[in-house]
N, C-alpha and C. Protein backbone atom coordinates (compact mmCIF):
# COMPACT_ATOMS: atom_id res chain seq x y z
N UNK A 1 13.19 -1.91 5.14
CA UNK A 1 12.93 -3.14 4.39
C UNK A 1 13.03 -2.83 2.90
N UNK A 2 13.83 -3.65 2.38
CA UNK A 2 14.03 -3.65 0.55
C UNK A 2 12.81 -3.39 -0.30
N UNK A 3 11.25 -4.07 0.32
CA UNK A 3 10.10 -4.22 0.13
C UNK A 3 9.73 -3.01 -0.22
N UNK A 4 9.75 -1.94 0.80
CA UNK A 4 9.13 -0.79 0.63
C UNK A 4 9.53 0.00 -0.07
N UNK A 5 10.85 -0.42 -0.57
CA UNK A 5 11.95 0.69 -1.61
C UNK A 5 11.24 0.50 -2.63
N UNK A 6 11.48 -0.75 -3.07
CA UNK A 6 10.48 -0.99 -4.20
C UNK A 6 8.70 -0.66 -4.80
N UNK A 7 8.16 -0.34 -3.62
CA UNK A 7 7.17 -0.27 -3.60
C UNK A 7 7.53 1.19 -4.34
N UNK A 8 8.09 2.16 -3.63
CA UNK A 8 8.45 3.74 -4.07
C UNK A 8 8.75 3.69 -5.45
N UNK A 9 9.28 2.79 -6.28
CA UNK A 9 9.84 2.74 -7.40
C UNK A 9 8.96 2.88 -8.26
N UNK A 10 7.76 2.37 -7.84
CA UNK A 10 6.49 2.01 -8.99
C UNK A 10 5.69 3.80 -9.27
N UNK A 11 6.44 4.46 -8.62
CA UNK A 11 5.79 5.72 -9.02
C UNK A 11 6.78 6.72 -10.05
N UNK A 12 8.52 5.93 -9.97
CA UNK A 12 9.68 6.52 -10.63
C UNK A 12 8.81 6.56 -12.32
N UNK A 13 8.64 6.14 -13.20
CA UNK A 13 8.15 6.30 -14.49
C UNK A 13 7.29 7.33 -14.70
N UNK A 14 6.45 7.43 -13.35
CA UNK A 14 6.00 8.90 -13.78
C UNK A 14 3.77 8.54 -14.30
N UNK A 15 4.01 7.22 -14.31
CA UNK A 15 3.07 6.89 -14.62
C UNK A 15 1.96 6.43 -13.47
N UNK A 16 2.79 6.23 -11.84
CA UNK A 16 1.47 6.33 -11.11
C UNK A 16 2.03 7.17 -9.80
N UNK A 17 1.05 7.40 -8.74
CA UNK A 17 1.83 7.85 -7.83
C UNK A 17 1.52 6.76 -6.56
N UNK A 18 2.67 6.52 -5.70
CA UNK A 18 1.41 5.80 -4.63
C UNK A 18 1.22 6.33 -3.61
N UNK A 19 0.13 6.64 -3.73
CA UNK A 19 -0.84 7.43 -2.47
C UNK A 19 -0.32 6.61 -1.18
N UNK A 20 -0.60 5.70 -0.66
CA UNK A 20 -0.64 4.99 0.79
C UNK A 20 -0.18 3.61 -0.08
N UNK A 21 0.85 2.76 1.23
CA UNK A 21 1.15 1.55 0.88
C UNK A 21 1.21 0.78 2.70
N UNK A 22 1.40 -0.31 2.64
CA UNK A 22 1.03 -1.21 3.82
C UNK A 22 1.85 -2.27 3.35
N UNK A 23 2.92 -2.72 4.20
CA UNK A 23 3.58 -4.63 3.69
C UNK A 23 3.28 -5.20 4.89
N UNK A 24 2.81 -6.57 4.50
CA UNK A 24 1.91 -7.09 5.83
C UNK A 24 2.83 -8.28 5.58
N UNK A 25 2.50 -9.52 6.43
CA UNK A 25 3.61 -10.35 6.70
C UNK A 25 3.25 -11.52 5.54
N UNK A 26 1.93 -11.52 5.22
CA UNK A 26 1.36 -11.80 3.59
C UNK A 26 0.82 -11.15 2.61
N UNK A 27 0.94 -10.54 2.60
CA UNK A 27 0.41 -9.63 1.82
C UNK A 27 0.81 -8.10 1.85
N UNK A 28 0.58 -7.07 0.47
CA UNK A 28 1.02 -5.78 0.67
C UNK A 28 -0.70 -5.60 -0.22
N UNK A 29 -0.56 -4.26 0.46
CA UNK A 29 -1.59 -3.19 0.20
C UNK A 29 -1.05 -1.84 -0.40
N UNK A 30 -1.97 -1.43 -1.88
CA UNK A 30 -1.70 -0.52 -2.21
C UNK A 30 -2.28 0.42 -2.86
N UNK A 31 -2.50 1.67 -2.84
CA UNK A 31 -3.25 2.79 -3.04
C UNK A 31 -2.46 3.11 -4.45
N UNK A 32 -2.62 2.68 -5.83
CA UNK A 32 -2.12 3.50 -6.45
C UNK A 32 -2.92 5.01 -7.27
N UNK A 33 -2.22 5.86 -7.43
CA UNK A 33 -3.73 6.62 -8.28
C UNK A 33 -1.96 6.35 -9.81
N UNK A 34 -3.19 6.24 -10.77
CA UNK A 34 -2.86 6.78 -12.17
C UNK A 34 -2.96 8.28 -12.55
N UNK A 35 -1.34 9.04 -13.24
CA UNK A 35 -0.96 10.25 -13.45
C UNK A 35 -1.26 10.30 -14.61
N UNK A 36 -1.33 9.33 -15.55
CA UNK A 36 -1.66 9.28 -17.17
C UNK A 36 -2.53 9.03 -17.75
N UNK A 37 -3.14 9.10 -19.45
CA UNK A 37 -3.89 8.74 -19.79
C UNK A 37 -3.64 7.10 -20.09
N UNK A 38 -2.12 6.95 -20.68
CA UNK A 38 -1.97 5.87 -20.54
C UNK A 38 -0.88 4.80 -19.56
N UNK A 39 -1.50 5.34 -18.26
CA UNK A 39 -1.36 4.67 -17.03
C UNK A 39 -1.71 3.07 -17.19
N UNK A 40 -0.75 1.90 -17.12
CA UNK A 40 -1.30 0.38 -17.53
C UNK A 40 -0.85 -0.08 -15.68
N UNK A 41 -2.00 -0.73 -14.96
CA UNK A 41 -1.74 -0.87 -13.63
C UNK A 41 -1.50 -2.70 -13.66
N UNK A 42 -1.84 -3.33 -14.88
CA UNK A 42 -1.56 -4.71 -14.93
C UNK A 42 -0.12 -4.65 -15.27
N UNK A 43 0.00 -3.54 -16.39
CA UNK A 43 1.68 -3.89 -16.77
C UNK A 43 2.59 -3.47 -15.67
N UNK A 44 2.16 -2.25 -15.09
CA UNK A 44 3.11 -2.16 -13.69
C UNK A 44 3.27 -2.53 -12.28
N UNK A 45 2.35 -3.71 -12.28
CA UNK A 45 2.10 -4.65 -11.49
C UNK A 45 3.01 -5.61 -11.59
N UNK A 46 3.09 -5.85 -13.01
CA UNK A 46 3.74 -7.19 -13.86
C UNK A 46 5.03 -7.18 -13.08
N UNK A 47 5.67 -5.93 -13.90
CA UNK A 47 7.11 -5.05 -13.71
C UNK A 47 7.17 -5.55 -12.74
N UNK A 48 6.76 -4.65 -11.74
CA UNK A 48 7.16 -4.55 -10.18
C UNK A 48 7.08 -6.19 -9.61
N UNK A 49 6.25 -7.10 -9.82
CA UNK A 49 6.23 -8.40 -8.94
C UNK A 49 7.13 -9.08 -9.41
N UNK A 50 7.78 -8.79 -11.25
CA UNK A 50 8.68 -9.40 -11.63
C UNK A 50 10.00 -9.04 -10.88
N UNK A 51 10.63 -7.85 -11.17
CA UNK A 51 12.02 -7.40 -10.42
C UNK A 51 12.01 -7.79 -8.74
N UNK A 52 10.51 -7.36 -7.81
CA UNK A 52 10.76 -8.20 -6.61
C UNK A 52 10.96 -9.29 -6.44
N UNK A 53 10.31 -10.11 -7.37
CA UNK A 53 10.27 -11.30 -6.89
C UNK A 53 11.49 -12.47 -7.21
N UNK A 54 11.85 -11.65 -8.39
CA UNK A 54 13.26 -12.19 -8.85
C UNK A 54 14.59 -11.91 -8.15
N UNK A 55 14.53 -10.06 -7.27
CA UNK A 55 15.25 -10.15 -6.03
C UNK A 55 15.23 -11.00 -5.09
N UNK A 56 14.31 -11.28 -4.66
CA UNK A 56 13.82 -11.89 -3.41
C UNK A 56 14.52 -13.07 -3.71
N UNK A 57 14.05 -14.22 -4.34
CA UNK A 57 14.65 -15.20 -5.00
C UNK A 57 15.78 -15.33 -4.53
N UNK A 58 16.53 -14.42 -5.47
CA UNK A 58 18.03 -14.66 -5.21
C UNK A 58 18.82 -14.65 -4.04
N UNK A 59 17.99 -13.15 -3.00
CA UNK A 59 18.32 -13.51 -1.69
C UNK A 59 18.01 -14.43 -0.90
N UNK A 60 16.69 -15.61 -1.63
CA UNK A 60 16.91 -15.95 -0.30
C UNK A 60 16.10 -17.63 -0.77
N UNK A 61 16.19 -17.70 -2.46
CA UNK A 61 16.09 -18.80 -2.66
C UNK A 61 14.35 -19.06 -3.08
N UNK A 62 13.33 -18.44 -2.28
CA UNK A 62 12.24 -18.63 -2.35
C UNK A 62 11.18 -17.90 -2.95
N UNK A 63 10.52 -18.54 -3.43
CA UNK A 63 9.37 -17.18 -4.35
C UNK A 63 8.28 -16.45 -3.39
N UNK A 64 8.41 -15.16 -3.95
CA UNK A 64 7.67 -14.42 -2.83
C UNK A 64 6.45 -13.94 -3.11
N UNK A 65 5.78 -13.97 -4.73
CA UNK A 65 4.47 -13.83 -4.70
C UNK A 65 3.80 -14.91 -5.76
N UNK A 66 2.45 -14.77 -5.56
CA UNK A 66 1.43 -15.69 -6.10
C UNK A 66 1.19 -15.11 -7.53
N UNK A 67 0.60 -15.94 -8.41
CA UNK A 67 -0.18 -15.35 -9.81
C UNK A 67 -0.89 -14.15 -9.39
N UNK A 68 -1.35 -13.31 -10.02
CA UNK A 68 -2.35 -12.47 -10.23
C UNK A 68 -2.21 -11.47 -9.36
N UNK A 69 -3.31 -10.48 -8.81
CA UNK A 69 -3.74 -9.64 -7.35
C UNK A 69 -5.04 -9.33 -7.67
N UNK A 70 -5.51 -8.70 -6.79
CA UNK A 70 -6.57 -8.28 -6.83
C UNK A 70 -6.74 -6.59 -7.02
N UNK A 71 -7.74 -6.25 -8.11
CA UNK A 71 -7.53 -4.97 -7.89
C UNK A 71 -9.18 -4.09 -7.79
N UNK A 72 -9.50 -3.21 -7.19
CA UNK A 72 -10.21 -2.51 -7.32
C UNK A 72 -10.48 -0.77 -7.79
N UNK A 73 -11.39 -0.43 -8.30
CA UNK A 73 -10.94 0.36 -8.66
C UNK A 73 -12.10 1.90 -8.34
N UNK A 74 -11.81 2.77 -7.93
CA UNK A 74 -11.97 3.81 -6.75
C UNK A 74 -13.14 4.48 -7.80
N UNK A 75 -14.43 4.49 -7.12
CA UNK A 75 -15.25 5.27 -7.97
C UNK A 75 -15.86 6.63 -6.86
N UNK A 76 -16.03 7.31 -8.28
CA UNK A 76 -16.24 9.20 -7.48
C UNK A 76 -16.85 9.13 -6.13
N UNK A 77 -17.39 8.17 -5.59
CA UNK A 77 -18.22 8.19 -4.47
C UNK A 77 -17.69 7.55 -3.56
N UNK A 78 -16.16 7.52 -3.53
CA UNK A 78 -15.40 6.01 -2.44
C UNK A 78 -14.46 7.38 -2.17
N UNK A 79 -14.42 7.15 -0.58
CA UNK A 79 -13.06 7.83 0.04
C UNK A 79 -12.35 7.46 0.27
N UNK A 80 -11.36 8.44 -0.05
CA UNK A 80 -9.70 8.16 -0.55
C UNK A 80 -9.38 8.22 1.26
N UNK A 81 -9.54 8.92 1.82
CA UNK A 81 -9.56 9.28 3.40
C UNK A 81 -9.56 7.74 4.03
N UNK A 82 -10.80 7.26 3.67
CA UNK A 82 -11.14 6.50 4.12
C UNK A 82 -10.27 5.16 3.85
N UNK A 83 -10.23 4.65 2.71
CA UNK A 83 -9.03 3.85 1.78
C UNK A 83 -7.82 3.79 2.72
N UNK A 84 -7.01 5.17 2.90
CA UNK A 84 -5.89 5.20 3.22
C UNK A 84 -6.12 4.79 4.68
N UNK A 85 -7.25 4.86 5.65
CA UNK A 85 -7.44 4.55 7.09
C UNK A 85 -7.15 3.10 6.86
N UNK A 86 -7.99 2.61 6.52
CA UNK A 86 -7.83 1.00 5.89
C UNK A 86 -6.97 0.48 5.96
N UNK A 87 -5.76 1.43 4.50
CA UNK A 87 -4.68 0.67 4.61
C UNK A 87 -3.86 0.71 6.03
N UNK A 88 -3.21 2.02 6.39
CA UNK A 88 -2.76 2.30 7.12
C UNK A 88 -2.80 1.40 8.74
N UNK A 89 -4.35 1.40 8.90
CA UNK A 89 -4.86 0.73 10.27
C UNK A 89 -4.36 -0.58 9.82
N UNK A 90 -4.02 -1.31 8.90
CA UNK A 90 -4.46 -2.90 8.93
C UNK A 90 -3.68 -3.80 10.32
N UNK A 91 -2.29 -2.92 10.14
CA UNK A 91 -1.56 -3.38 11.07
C UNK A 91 -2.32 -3.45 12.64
N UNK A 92 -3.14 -2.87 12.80
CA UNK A 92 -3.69 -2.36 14.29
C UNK A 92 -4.59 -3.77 14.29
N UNK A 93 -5.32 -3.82 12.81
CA UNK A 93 -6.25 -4.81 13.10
C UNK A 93 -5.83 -6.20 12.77
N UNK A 94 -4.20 -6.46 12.11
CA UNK A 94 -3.97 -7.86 12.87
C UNK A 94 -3.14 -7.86 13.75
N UNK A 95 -3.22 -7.05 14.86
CA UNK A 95 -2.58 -7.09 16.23
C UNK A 95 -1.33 -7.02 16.00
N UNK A 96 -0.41 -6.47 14.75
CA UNK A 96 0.92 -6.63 14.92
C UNK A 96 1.28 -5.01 15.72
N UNK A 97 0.68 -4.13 15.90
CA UNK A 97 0.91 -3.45 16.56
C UNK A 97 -0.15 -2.50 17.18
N UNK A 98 -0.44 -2.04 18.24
CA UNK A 98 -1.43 -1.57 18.92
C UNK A 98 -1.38 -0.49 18.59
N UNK A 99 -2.53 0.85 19.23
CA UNK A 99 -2.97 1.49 18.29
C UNK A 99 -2.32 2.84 18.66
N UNK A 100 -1.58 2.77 19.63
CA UNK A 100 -0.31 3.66 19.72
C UNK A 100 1.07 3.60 19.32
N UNK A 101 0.84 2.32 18.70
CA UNK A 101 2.02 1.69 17.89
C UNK A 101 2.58 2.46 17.06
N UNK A 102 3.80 2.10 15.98
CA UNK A 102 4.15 2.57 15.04
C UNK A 102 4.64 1.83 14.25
N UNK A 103 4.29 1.56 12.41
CA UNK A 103 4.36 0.05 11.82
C UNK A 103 5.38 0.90 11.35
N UNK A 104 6.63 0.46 10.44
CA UNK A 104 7.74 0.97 10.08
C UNK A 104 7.48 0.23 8.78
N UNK A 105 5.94 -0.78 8.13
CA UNK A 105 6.04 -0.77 6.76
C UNK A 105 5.06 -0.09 5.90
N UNK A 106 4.82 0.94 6.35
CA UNK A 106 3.86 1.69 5.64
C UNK A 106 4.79 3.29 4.73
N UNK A 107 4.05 3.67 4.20
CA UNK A 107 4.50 4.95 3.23
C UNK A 107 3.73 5.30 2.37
N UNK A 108 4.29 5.95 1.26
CA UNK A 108 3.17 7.00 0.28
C UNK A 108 4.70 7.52 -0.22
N UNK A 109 4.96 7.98 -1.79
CA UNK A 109 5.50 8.75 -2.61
C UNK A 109 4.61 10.07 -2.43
N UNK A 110 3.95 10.28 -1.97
CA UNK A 110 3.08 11.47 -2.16
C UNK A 110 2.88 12.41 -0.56
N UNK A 111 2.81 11.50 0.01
CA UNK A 111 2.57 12.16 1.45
C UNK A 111 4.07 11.38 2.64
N UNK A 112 3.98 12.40 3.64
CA UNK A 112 4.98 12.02 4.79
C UNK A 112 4.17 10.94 5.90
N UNK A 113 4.48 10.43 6.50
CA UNK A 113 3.96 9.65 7.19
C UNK A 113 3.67 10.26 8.77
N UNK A 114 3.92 11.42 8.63
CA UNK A 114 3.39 12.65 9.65
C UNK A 114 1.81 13.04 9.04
N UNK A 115 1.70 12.89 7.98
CA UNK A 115 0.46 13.91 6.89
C UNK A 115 -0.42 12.65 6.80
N UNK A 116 -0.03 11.40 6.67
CA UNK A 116 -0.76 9.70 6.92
C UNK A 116 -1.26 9.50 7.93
N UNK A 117 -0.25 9.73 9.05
CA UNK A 117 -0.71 9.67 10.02
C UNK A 117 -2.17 10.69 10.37
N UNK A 118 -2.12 11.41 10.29
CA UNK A 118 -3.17 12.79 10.35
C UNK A 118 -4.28 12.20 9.79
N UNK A 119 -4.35 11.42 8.80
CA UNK A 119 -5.24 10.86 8.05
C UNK A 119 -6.20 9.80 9.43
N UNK A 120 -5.13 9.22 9.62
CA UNK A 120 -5.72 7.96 10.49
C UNK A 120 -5.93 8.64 12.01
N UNK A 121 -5.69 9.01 12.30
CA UNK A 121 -6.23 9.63 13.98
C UNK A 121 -7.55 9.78 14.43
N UNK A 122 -8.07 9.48 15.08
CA UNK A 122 -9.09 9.39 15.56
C UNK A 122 -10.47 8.37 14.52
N UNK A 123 -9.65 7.91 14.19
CA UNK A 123 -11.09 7.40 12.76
C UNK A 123 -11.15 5.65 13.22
N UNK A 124 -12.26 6.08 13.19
CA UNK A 124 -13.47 5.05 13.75
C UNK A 124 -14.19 3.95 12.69
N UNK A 125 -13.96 2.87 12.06
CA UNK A 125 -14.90 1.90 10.98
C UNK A 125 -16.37 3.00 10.86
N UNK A 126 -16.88 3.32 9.81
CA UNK A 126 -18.39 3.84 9.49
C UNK A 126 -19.30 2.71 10.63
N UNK A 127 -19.33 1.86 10.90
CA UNK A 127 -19.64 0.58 11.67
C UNK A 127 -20.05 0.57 13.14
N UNK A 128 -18.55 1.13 13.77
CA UNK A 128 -18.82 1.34 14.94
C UNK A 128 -19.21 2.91 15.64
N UNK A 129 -19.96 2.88 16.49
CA UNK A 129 -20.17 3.88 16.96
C UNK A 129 -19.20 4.46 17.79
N UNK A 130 -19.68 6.04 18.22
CA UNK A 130 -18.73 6.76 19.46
C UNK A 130 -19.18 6.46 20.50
N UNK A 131 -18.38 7.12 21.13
CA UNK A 131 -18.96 6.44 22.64
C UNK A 131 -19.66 7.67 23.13
């Protein structure tokens, strides 16, 4: 998917990397970490929704994202482990693919999706218990 190329791009400047990414059928999810001091995640947000969305467009006539996003931002006490389960699982948890599945829109500039995967195996919500 063109989607995810792009997604890889946002780490070409050098200014972020992306840890874990997810394209959902509304929405994308994304792990970026900042490499710089002056790392700007609104301006390369901007960038990036501008050139997609102005691709998209052209292929296919229709606009493909909304104003704004949402962002949060990872404090010393939040796992990254955990984050990337999140993203990674989302697909499992809107049933687009079961949990032996394999989503073909996920990735990372940083890791293989052998080394992602490893991440997500066996991991359980903090929530639910083992059996």
């Amino acid at each position: 998917m063109w989607l995810t190329t792009q997604i890889l791009h946002l780490s070409e400047p050098g200014d972020f990397a992306v840890v874990a990414f997810c394209v959902m059928p509304d929405h994308v999810h994304l792990l970026l970490e900042g490499l710089t001091v002056d790392a700007d995640l609104r301006a390369a947000v901007h960038k990036w929704k501008l050139r997609t969305g102005f691709a998209w467009r052209h292929r296919t006539g229709q606009r493909l994202w909304q104003e704004g996003f949402h962002d949060y931002v990872l404090r010393d006490d939040d796992s990254v482990a955990g984050l990337v389960r999140y993203i990674i699982n989302n697909p499992i948890r809107a049933r687009l693919i079961d949990d032996g599945g394999r989503y073909e829109y996920v990735g990372s500039s940083r890791y293989s999706l052998v080394e992602l995967a490893d991440v997500v195996i066996d991991w359980r919500p903090p929530w639910k218990s083992r059996p």
